[in-house]
N, C-alpha and C. Protein backbone atom coordinates (compact mmCIF):
# COMPACT_ATOMS: atom_id res chain seq x y z
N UNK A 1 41.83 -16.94 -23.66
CA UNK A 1 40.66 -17.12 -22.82
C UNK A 1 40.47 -15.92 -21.90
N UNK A 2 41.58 -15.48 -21.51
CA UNK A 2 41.48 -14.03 -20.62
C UNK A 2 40.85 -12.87 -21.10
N UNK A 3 41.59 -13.18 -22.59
CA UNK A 3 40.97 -11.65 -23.47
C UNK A 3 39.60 -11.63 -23.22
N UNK A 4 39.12 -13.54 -23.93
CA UNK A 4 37.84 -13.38 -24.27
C UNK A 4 36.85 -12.68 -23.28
N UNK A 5 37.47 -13.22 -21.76
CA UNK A 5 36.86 -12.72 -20.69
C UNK A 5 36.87 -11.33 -20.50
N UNK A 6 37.71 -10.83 -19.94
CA UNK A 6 37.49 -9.89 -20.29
C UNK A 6 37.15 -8.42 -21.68
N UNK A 7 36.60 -9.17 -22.02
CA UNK A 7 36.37 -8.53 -23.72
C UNK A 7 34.50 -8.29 -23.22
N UNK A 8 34.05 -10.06 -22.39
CA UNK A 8 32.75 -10.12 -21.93
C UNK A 8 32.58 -9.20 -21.32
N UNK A 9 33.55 -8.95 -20.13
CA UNK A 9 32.80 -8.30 -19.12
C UNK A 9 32.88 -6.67 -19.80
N UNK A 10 33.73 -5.97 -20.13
CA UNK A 10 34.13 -4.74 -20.81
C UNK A 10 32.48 -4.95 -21.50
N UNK A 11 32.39 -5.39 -22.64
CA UNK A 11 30.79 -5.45 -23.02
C UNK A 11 29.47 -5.26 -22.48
N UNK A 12 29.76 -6.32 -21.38
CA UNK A 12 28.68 -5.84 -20.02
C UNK A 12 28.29 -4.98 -19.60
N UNK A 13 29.64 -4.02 -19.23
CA UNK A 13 29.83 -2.88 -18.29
C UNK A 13 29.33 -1.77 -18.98
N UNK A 14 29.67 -2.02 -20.62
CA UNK A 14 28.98 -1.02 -21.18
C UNK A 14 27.71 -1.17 -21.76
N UNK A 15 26.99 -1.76 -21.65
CA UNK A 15 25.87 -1.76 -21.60
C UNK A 15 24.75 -1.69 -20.71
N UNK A 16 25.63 -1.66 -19.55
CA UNK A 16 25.14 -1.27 -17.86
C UNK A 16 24.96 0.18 -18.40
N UNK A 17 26.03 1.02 -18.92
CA UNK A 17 25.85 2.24 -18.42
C UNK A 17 24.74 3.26 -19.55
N UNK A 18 24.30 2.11 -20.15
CA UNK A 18 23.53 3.00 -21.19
C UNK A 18 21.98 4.11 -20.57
N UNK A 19 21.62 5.06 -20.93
CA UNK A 19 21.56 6.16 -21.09
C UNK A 19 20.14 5.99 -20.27
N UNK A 20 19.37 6.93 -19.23
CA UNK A 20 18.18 6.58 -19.05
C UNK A 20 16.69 6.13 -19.68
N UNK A 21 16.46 5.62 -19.14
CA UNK A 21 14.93 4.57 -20.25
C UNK A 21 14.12 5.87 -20.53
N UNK A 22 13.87 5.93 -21.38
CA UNK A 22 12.33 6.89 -21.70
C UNK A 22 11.15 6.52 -21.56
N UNK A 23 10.62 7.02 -20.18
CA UNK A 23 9.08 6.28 -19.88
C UNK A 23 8.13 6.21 -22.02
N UNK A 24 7.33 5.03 -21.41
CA UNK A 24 6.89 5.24 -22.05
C UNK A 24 5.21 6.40 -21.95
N UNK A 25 4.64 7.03 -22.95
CA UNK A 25 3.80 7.88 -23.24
C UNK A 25 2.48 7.52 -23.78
N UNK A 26 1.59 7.87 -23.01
CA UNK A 26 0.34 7.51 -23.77
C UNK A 26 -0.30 8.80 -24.18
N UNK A 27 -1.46 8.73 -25.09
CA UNK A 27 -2.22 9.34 -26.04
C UNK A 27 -1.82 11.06 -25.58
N UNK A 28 -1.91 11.40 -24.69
CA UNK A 28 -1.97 12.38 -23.65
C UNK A 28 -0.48 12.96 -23.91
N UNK A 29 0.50 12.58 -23.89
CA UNK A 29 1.96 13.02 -24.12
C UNK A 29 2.26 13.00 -22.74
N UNK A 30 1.52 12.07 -21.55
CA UNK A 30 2.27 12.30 -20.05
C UNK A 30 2.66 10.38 -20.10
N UNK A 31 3.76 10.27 -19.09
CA UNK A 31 4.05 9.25 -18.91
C UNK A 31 3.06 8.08 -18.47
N UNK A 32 2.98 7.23 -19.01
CA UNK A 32 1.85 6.05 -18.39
C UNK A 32 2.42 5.72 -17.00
N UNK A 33 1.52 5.58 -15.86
CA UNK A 33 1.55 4.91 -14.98
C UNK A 33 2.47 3.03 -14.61
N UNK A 34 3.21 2.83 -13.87
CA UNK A 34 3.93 2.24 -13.56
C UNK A 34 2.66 1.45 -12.65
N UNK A 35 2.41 0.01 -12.21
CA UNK A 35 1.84 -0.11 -11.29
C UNK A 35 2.65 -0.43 -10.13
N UNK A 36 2.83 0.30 -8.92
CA UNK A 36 3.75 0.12 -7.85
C UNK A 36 3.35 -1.38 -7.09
N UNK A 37 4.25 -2.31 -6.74
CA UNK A 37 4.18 -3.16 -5.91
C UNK A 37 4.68 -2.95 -4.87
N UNK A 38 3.57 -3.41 -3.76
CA UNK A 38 4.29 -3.32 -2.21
C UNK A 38 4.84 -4.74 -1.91
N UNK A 39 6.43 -4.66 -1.27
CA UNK A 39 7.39 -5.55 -1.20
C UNK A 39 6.91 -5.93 0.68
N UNK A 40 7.32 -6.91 1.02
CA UNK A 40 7.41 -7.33 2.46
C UNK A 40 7.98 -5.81 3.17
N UNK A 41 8.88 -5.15 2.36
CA UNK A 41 9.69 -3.92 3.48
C UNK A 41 8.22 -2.71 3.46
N UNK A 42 7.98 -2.69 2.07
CA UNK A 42 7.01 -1.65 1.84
C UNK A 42 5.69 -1.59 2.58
N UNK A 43 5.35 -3.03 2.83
CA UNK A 43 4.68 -3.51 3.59
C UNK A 43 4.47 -2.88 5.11
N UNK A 44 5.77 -3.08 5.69
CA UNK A 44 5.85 -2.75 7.04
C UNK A 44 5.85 -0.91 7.32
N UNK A 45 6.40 -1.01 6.48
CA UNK A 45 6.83 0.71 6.31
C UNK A 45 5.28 1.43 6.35
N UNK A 46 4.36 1.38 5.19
CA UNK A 46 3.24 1.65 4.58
C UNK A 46 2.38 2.39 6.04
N UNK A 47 1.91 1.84 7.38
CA UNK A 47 1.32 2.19 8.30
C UNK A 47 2.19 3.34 8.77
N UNK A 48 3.53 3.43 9.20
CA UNK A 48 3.75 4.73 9.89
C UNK A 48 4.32 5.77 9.31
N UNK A 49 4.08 5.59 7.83
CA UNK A 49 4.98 6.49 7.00
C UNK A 49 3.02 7.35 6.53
N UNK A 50 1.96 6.70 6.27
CA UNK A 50 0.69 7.09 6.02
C UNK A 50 0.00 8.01 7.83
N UNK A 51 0.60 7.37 8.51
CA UNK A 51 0.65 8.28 10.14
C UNK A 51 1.19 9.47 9.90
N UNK A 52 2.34 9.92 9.33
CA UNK A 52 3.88 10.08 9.84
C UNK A 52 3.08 11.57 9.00
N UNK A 53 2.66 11.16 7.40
CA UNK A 53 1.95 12.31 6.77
C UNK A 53 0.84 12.76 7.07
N UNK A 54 -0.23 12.19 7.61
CA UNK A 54 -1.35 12.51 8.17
C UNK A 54 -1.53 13.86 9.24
N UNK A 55 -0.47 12.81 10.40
CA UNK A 55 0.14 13.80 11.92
C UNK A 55 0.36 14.90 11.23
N UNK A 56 1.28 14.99 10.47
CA UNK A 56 2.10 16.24 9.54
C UNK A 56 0.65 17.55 9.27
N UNK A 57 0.36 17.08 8.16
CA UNK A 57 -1.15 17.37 7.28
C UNK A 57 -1.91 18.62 8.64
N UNK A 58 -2.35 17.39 10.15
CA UNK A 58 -2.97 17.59 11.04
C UNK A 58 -2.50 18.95 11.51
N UNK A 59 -0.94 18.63 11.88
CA UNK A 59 -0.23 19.19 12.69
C UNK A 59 -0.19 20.80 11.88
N UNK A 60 -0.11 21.32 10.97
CA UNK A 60 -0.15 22.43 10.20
C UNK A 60 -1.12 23.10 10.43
N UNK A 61 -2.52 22.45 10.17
CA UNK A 61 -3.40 23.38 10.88
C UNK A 61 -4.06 23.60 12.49
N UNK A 62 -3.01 22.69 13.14
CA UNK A 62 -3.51 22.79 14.48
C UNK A 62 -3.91 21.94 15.33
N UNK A 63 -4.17 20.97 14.62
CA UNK A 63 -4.90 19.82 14.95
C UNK A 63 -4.58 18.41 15.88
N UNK A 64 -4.88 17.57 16.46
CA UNK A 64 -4.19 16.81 16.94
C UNK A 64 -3.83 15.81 16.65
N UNK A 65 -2.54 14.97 17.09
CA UNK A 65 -2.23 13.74 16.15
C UNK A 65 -3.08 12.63 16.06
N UNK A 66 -3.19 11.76 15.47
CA UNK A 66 -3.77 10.64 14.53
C UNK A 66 -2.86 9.59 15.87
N UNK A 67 -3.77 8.49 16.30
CA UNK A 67 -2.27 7.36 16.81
C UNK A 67 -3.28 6.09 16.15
N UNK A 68 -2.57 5.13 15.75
CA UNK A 68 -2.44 3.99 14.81
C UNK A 68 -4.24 2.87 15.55
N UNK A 69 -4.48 2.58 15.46
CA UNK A 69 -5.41 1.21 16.29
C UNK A 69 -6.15 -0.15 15.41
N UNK A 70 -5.29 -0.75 16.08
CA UNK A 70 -5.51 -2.26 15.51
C UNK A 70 -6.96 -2.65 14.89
N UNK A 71 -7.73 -2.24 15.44
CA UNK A 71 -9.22 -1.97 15.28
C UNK A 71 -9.33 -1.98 14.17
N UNK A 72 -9.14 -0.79 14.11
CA UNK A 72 -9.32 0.25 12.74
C UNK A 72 -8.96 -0.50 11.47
N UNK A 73 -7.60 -1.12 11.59
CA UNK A 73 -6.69 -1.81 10.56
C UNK A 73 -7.18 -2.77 10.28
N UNK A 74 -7.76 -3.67 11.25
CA UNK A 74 -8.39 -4.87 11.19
C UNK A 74 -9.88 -4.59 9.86
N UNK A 75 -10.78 -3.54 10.42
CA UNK A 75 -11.72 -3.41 9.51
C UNK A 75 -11.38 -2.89 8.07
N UNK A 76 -10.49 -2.23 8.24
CA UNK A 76 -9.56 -1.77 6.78
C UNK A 76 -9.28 -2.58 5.91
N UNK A 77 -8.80 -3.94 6.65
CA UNK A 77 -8.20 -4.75 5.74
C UNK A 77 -9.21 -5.41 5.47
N UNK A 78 -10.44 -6.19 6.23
CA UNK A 78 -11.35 -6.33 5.58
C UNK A 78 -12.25 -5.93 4.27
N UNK A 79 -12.41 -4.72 4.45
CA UNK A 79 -12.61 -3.61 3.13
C UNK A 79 -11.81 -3.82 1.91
N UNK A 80 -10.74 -3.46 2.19
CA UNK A 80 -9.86 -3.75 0.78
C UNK A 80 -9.93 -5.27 0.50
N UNK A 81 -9.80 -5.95 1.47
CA UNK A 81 -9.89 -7.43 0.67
C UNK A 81 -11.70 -7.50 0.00
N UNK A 82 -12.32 -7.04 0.51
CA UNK A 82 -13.86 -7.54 -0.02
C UNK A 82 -14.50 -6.55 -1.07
N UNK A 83 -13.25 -5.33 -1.45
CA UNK A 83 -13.77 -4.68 -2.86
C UNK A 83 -13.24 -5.57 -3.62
N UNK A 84 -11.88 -6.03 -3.17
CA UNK A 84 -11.25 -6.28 -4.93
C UNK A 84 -12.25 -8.24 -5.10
N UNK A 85 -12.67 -8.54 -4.10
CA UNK A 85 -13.70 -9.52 -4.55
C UNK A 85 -14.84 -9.05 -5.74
N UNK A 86 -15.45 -8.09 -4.82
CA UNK A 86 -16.35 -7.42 -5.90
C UNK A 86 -15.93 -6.56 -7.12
N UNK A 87 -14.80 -6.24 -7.50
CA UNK A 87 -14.32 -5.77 -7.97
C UNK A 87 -15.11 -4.43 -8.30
N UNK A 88 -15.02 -3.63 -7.14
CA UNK A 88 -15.39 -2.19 -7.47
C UNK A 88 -15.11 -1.52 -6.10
N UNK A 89 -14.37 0.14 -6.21
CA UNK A 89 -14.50 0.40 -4.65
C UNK A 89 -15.82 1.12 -4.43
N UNK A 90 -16.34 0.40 -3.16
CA UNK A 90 -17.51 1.54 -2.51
C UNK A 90 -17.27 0.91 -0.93
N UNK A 91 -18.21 1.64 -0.31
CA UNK A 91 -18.58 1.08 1.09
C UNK A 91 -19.21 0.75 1.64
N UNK A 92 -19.79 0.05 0.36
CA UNK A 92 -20.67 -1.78 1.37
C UNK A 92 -20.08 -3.08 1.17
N UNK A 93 -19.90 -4.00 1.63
CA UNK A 93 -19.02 -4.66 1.90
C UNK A 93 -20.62 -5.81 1.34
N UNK A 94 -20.24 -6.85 0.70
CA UNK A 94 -20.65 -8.17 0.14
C UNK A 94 -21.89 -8.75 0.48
N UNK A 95 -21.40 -8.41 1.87
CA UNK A 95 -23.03 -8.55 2.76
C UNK A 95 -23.90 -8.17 3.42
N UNK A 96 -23.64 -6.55 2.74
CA UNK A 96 -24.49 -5.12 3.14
C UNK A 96 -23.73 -4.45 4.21
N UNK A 97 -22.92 -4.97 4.44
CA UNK A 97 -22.07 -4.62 5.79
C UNK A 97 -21.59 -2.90 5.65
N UNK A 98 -21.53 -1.92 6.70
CA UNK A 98 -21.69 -0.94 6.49
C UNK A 98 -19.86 -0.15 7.12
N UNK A 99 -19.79 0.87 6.77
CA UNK A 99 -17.80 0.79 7.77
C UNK A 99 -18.76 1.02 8.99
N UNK A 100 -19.60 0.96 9.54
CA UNK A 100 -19.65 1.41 11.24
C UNK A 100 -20.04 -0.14 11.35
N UNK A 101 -20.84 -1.10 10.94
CA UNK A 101 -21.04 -2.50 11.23
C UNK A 101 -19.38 -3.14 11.00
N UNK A 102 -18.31 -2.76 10.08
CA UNK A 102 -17.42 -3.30 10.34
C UNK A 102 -16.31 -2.90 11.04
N UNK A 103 -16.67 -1.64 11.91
CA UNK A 103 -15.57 -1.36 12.94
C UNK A 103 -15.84 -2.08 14.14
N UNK A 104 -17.54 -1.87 13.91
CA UNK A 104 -17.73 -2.83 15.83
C UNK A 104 -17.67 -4.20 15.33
N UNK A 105 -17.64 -5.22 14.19
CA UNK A 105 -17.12 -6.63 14.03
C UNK A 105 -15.91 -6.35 14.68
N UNK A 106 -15.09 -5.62 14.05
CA UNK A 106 -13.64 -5.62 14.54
C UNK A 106 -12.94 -5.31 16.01
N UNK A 107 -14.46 -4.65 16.93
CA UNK A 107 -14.23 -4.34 18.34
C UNK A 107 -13.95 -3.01 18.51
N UNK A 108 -14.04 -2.18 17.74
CA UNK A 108 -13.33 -0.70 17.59
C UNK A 108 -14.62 -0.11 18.60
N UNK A 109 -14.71 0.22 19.36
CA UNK A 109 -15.62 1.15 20.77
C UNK A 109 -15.60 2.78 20.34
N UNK A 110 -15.17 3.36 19.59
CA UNK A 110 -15.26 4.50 19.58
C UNK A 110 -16.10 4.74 18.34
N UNK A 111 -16.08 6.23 17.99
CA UNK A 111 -17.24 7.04 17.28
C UNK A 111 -16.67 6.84 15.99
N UNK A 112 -17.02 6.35 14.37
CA UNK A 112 -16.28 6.25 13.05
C UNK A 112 -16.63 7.78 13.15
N UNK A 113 -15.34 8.09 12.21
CA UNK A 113 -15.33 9.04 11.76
C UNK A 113 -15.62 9.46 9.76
N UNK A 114 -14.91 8.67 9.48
CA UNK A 114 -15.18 8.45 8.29
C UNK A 114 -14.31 7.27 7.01
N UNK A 115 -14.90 6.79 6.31
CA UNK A 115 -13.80 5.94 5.45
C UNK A 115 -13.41 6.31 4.66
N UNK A 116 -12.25 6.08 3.85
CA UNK A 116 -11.87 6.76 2.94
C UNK A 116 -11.51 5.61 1.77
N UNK A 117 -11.74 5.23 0.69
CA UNK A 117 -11.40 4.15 -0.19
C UNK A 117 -11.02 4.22 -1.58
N UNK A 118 -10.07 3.41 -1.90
CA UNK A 118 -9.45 3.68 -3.48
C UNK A 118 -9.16 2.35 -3.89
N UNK A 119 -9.13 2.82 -5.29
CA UNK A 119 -8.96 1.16 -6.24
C UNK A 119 -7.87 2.25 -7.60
N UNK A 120 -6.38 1.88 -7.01
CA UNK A 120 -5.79 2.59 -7.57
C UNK A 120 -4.56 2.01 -8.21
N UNK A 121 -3.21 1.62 -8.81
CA UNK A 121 -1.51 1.21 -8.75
C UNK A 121 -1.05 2.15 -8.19
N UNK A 122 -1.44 2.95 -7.59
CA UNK A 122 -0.31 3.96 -6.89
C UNK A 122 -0.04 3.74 -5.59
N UNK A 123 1.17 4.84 -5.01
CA UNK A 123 1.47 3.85 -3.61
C UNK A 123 0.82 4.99 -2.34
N UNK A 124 0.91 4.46 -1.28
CA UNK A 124 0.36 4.97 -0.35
C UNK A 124 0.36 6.72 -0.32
N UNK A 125 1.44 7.30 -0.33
CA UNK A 125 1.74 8.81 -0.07
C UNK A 125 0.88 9.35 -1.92
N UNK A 126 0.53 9.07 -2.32
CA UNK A 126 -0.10 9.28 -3.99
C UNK A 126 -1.93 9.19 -3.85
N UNK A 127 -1.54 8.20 -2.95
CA UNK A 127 -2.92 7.91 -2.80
C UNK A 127 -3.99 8.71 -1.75
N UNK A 128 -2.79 9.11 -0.54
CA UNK A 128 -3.09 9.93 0.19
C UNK A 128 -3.57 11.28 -0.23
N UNK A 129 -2.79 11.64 -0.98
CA UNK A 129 -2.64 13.03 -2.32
C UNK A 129 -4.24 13.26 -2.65
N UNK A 130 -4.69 12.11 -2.95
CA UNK A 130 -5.54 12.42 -4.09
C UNK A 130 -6.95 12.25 -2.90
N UNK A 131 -6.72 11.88 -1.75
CA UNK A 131 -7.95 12.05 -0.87
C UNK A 131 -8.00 13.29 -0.68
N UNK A 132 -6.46 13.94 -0.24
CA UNK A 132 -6.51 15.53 0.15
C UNK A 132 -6.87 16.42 -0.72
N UNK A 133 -6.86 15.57 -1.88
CA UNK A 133 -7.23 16.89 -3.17
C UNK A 133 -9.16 17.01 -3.12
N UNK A 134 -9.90 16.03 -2.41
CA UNK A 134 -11.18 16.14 -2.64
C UNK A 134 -11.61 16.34 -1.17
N UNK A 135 -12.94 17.33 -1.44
CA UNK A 135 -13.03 17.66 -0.13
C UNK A 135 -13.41 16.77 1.15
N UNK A 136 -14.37 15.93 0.46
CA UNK A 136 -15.20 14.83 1.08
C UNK A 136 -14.37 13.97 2.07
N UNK A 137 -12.85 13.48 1.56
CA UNK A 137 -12.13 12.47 1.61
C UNK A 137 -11.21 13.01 2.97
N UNK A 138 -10.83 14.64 2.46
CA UNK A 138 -10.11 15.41 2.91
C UNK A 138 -10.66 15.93 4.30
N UNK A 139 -11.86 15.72 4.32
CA UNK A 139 -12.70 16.48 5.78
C UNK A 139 -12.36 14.97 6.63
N UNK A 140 -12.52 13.80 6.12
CA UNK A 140 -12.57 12.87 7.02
C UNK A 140 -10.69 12.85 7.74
N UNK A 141 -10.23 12.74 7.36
CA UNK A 141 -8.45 12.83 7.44
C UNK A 141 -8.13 14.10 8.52
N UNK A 142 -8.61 15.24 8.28
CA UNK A 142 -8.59 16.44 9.10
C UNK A 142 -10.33 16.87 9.71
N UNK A 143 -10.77 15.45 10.21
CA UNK A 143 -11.54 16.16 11.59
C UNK A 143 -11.13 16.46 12.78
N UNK A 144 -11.05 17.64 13.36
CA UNK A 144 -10.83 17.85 14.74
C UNK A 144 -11.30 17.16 15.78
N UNK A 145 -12.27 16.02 15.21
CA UNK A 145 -12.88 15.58 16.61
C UNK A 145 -11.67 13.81 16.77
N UNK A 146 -11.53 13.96 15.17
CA UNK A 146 -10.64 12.49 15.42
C UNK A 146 -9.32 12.12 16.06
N UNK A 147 -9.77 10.90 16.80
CA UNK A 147 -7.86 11.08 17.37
C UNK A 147 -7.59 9.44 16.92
N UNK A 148 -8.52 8.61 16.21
CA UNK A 148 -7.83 6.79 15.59
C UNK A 148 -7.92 7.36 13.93
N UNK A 149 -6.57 5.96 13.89
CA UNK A 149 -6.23 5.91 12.67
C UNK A 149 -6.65 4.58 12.18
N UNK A 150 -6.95 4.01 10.72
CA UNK A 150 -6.36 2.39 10.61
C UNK A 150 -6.29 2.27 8.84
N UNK A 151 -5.20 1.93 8.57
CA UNK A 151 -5.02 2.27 7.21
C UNK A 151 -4.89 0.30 6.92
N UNK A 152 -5.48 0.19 5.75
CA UNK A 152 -5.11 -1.15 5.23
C UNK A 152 -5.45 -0.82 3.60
N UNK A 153 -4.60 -2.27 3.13
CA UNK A 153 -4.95 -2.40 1.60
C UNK A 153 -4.65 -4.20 1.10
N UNK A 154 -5.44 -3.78 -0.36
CA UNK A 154 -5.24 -5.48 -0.70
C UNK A 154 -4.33 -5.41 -1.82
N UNK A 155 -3.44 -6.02 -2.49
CA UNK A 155 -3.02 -5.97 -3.82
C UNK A 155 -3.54 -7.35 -4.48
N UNK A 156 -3.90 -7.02 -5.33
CA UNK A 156 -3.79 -7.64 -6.50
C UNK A 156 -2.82 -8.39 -7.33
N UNK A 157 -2.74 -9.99 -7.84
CA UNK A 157 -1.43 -10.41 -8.75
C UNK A 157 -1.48 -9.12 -9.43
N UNK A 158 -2.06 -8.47 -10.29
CA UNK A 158 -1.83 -7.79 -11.69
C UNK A 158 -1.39 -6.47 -11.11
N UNK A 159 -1.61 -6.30 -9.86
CA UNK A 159 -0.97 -4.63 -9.35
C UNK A 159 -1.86 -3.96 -9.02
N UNK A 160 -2.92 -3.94 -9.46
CA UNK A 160 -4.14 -2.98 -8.79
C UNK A 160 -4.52 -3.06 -7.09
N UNK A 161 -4.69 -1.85 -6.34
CA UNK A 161 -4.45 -2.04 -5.13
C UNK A 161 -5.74 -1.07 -4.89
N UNK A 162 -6.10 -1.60 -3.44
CA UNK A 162 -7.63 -1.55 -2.58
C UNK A 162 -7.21 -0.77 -1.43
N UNK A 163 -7.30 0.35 -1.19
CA UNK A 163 -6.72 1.51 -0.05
C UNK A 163 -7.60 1.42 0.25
N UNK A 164 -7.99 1.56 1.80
CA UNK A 164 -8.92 1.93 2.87
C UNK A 164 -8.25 2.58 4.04
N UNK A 165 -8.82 3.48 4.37
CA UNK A 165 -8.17 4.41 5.63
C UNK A 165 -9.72 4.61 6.63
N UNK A 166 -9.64 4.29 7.82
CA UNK A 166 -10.55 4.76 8.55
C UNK A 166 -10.24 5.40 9.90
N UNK A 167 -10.97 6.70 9.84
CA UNK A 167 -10.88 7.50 11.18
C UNK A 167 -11.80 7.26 12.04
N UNK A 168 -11.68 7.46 13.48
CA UNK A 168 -12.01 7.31 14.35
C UNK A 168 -11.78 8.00 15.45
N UNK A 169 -12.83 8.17 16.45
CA UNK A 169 -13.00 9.46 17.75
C UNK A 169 -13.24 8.66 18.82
C-alpha cells in the first residue's frame, strides 16, 4: 500500500513538472488573447496602480500629478456598466446622457476634461497602452490643465471588460 502510494504521488510530481504550455495561435501566427479576469485583489489594486502610471506618463513630460476623485469614479462606473448594457463602447449613455451630464449626476464641480472608453479582455496597464498609442485618447490623459482622475470598469461573465477613465480640471 506504501509503494502504491507513493508510486501515486512520484506520478503526480511528474507530471507537475511537464514542460511549458504553448499558447495557442491564431490565423496570424501571434498568440490568441487570454481574456484577463479581475479578482477581488485586482480589483482593489486596478485604481492606484492606473494613477501610479498616469502620474508617471505626466511626470516625464512635466506635468502635474493626476489625484484619484470619487466623482469621477462614480460616473466611470456608470459608463462601463451602461455600454456593456448596450453592448457597444461610445459616449452616450442609454438615455442620451452625455460624460459632462454624467459627471454633474455624480456631483463632480469641476471642468471634464475628457473620457476615455474601451470594450476590451485586456487588463488595465494594456488598456492604458493603447489610449497612449492614439492621439485623441492620449491628449485627454496628458492635459496640462487636468489635475482629477476617475477610472472605472464593468466585466462581463464571459470576460469582456468596459474601461472608462475620466479627466477632470
Amino acid at each position: 500500500m506504501k509503494l502504491r502510494a507513493l508510486t501515486m504521488v512520484a506520478v503526480l510530481a511528474l507530471a507537475a513538472c511537464g514542460g511549458p504550455r504553448t499558447p495557442a495561435l491564431g490565423p496570424d501566427g501571434q498568440p490568441l488573447p487570454v481574456a484577463y479576469k479581475i479578482s477581488g485583489r485586482e480589483a482593489s489594486a486596478i485604481p492606484g496602480r492606473v494613477l501610479q502610471q498616469v502620474n508617471g506618463l505626466r511626470a516625464n513630460v512635466g506635468l502635474a500629478p493626476l489625484t484619484p476623485n470619487p466623482q469621477l469614479d462614480a460616473a466611470a462606473l456608470a459608463q462601463s456598466r451602461d455600454m456593456s448594457a448596450q453592448n457597444r463602447a461610445w459616449h452616450f449613455g442609454s438615455d442620451g446622457s452625455s460624460p459632462l451630464d454624467r459627471i454633474q449626476r455624480s456631483g463632480y464641480t469641476g471642468r471634464l476634461i475628457g473620457e476615455n472608453i474601451s470594450e476590451t479582455y485586456e487588463n488595465d496597464i494594456a488598456t492604458l497602452n493603447a489610449w497612449m498609442q492614439e492621439r485623441d485618447t492620449r491628449d485627454v490623459i496628458m492635459d496640462p490643465s487636468a489635475r482629477n482622475l476617475g477610472i472605472a470598469w464593468y466585466q462581463e461573465q464571459g470576460g469582456k471588460i468596459w474601461w472608462t477613465l475620466l479627466v477632470g480640471a
